[in-house]
N, C-alpha and C. Protein backbone atom coordinates (compact mmCIF):
# COMPACT_ATOMS: atom_id res chain seq x y z
N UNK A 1 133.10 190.00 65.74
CA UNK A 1 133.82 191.23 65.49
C UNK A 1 133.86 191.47 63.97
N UNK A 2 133.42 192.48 63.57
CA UNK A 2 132.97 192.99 62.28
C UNK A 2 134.83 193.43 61.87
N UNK A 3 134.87 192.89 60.34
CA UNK A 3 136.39 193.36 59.89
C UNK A 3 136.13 194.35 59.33
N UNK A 4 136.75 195.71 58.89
CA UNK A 4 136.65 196.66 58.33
C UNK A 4 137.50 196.63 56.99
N UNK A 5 136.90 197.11 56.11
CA UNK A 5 137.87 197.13 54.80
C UNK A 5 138.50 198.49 54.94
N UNK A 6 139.87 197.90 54.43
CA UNK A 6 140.59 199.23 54.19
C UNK A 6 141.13 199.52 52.50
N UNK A 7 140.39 200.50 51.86
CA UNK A 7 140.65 200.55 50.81
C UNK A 7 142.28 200.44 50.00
N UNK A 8 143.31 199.74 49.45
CA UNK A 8 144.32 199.35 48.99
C UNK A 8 145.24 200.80 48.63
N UNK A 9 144.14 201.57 47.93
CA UNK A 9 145.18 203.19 47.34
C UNK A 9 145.57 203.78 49.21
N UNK A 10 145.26 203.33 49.66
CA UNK A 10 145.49 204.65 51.37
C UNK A 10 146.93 203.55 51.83
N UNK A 11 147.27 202.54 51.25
CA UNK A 11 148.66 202.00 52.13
C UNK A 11 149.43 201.60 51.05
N UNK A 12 148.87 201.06 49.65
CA UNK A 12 150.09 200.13 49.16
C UNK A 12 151.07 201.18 48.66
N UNK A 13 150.73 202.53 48.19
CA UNK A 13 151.89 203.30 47.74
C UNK A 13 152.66 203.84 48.79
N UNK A 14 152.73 204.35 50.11
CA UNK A 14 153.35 204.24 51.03
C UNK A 14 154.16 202.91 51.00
N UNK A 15 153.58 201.75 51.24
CA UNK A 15 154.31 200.73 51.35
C UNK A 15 155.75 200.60 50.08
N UNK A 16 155.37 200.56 49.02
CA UNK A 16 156.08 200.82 47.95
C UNK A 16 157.01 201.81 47.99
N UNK A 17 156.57 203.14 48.26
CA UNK A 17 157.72 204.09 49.01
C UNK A 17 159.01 203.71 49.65
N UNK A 18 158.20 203.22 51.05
CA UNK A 18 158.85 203.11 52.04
C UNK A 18 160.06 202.07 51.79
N UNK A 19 159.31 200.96 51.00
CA UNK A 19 160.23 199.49 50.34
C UNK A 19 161.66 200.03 49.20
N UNK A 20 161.13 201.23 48.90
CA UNK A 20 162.55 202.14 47.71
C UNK A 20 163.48 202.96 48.42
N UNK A 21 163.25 203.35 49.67
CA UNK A 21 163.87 204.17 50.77
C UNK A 21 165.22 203.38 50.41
N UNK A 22 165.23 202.42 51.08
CA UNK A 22 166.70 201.45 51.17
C UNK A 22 167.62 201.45 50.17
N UNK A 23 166.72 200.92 48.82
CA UNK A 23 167.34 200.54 47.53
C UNK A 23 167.80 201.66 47.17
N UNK A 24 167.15 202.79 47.31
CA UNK A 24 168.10 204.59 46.72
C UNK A 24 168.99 204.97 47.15
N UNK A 25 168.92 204.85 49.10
CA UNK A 25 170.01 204.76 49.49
C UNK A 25 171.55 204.38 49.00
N UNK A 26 171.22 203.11 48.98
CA UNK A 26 172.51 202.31 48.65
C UNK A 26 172.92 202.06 47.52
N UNK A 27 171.93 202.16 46.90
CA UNK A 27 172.08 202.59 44.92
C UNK A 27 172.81 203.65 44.38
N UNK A 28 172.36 204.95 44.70
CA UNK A 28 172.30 205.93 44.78
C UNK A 28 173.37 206.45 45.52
N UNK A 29 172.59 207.09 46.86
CA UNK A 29 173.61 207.82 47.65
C UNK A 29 174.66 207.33 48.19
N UNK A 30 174.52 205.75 49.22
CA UNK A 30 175.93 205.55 49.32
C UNK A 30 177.38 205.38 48.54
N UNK A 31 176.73 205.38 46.96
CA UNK A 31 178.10 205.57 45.79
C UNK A 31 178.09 206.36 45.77
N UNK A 32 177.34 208.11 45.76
CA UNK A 32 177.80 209.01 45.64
C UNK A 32 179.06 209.50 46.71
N UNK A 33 178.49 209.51 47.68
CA UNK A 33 178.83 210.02 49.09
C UNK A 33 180.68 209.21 49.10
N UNK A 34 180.50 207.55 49.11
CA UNK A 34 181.61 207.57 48.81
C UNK A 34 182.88 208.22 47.59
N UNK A 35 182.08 207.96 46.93
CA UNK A 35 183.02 209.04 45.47
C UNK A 35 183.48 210.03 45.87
N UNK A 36 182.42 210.88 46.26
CA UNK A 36 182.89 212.14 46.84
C UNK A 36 183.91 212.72 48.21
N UNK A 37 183.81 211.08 49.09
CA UNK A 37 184.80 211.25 49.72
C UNK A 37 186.19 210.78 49.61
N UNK A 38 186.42 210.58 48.38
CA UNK A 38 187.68 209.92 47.82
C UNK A 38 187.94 208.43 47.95
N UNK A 39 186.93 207.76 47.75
CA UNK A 39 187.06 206.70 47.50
C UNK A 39 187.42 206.04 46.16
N UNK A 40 188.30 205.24 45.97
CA UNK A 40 188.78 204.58 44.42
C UNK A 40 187.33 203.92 43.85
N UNK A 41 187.92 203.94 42.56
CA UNK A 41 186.62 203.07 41.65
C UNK A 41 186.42 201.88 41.92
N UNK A 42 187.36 201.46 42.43
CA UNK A 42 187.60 199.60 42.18
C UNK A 42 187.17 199.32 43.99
N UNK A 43 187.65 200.11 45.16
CA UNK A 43 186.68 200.15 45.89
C UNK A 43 185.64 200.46 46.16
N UNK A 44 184.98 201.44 45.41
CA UNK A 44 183.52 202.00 45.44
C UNK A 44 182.99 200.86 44.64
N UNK A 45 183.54 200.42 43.66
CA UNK A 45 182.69 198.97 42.91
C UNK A 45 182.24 197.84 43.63
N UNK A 46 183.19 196.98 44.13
CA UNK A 46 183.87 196.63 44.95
C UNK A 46 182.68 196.33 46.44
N UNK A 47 182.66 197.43 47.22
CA UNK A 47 181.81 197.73 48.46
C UNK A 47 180.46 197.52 47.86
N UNK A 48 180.14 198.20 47.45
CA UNK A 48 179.01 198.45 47.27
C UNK A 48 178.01 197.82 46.39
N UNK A 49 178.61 196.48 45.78
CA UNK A 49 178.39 195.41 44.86
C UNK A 49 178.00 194.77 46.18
N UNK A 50 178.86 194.70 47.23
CA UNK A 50 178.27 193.82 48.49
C UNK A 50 177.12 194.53 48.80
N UNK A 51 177.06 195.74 48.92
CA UNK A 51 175.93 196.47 49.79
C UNK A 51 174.45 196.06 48.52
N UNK A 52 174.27 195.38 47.81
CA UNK A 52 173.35 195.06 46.68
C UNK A 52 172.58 193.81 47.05
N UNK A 53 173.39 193.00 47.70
CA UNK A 53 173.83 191.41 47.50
C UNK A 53 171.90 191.24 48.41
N UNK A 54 171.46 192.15 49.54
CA UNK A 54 170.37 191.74 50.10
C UNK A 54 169.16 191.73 48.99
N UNK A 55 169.29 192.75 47.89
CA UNK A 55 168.19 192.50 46.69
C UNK A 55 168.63 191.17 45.67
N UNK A 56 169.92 191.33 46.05
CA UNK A 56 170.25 189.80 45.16
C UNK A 56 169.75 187.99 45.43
N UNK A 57 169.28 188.05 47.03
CA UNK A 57 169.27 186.74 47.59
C UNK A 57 167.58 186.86 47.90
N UNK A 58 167.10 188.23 47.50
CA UNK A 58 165.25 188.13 48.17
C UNK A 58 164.84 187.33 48.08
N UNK A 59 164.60 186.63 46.69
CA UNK A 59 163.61 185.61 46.49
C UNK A 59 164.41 183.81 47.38
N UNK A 60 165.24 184.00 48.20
CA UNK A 60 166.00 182.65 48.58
C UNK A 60 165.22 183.44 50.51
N UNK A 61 165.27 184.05 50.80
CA UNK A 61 165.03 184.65 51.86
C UNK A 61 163.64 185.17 52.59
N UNK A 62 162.69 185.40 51.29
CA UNK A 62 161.66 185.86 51.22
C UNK A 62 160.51 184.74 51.92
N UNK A 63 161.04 183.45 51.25
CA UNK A 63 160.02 182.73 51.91
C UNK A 63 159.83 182.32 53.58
N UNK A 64 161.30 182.49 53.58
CA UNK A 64 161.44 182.69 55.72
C UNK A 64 160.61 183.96 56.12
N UNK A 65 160.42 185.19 55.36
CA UNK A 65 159.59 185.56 56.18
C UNK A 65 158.64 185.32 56.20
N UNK A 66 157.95 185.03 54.83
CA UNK A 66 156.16 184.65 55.23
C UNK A 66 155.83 183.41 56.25
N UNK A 67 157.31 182.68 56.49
CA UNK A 67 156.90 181.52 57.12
C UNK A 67 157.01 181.98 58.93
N UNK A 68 157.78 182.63 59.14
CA UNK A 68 158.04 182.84 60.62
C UNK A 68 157.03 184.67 61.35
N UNK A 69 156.78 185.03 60.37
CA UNK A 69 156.64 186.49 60.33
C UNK A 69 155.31 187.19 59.63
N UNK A 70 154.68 187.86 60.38
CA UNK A 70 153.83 188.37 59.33
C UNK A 70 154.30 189.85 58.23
N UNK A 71 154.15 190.23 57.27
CA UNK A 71 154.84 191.26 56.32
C UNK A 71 154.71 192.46 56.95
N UNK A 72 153.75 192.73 57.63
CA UNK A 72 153.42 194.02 58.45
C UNK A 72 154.38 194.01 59.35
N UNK A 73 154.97 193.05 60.46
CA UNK A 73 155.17 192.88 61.77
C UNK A 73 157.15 193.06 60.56
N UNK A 74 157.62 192.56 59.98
CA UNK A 74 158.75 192.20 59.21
C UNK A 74 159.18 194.01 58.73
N UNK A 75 158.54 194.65 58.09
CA UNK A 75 158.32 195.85 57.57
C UNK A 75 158.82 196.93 58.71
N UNK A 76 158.17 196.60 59.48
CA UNK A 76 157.76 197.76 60.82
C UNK A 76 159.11 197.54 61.27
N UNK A 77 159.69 196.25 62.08
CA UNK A 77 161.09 196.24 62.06
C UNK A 77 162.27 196.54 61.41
N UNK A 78 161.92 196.10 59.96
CA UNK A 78 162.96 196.59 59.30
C UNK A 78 163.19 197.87 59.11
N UNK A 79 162.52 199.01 59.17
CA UNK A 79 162.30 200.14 58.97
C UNK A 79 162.82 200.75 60.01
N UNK A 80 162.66 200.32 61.31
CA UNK A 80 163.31 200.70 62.62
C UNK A 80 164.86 200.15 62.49
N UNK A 81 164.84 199.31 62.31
CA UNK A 81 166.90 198.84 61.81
C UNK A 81 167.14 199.92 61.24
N UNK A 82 166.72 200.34 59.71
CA UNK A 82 167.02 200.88 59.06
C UNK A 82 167.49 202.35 59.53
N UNK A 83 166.37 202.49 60.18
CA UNK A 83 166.51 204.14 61.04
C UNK A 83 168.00 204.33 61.75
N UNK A 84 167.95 203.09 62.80
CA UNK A 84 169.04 202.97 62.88
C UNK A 84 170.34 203.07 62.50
N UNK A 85 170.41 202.52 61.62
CA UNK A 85 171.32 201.89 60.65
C UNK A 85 171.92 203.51 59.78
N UNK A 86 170.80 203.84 59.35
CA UNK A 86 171.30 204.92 58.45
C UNK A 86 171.41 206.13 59.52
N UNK A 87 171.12 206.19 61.00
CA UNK A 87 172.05 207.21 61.91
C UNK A 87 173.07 206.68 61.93
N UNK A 88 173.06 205.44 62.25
CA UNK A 88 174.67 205.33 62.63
C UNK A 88 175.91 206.00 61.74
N UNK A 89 175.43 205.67 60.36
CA UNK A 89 176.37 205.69 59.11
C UNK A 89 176.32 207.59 59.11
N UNK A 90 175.43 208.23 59.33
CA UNK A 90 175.56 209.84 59.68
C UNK A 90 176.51 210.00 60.59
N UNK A 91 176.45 209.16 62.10
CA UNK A 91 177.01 209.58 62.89
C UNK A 91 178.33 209.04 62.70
N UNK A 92 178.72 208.37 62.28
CA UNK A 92 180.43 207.45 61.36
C UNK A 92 181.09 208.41 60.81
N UNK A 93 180.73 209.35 60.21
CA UNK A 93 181.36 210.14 59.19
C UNK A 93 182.29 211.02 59.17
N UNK A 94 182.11 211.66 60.51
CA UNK A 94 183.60 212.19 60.90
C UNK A 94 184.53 211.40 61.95
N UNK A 95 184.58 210.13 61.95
CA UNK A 95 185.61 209.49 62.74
C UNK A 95 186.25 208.80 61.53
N UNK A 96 187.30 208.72 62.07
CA UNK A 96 189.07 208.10 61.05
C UNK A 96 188.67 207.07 60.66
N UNK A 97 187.76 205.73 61.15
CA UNK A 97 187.50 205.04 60.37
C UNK A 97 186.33 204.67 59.69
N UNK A 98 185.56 206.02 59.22
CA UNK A 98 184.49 206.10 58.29
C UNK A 98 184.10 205.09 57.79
N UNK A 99 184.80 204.81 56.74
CA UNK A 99 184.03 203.80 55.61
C UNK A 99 184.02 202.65 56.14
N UNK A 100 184.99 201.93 56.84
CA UNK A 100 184.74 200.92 57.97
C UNK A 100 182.84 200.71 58.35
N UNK A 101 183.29 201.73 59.37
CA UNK A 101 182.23 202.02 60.18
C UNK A 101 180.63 202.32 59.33
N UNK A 102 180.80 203.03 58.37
CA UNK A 102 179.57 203.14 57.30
C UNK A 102 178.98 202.06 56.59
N UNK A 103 179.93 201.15 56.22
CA UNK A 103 179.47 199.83 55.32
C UNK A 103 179.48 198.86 56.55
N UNK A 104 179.70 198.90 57.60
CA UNK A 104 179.01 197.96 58.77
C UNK A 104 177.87 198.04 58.86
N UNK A 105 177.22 199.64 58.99
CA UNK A 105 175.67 200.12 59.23
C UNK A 105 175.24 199.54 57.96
N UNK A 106 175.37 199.59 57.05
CA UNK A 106 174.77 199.50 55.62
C UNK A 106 174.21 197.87 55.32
C-alpha cells in the first residue's frame, strides 16, 4: 500500500488554529463575559487563574498522551469535549446558578 504525502501548509495551520480556539476562549472571553456580568476582580482573578492551570501542567501531561494516544485521535476528541463544553457554558447563562455552572464546563 503506497503512502501518500500530504503536503504540511494544507493542515498544520488549521491545526494551530484550532489548538488557540480554547486558549482565547478562556483568556479572553471567559474574563470578559464574566466582568461584564458583574463579577468582582478578586473573583474574576481568582476563577479564572484556575481556568489557565490546563496550559500550566502541559508539559507534565503531554507525555501521557503520546504514550496512550495518537495526537490526531487526542485532538479530534478534545475538540468534540470542547464543543460540548462551550454549549453547555451558552446554555448556563440564563439559569441562577451561572457562574457555577459555566466554570464547571470550562
Amino acid at each position: 500500500m503506497k503512502k501518500t504525502y500530504r503536503n504540511p501548509w494544507s493542515w498544520i495551520p488549521t491545526l494551530y488554529f484550532a489548538e488557540g480556539i480554547p486558549y482565547i476562549i478562556v483568556m479572553f472571553v471567559a474574563s470578559d463575559m464574566y466582568k461584564t456580568m458583574g463579577i468582582s476582580n478578586s473573583s474574576l482573578a481568582f476563577w479564572t487563574s484556575l481556568l489557565y492551570l490546563p496550559w500550566v501542567i502541559k508539559p507534565l501531561w503531554s507525555p501521557f498522551v503520546d504514550i496512550f494516544s495518537t495526537r490526531r485521535k487526542w485532538i479530534i476528541w478534545m475538540q468534540i469535549i470542547l464543543a460540548f463544553a462551550f454549549a453547555g457554558v451558552s446554555l448556563s447563562l440564563h439559569l441562577p446558578i451561572w457562574f457555577t455552572l459555566s466554570l464547571l464546563f470550562l
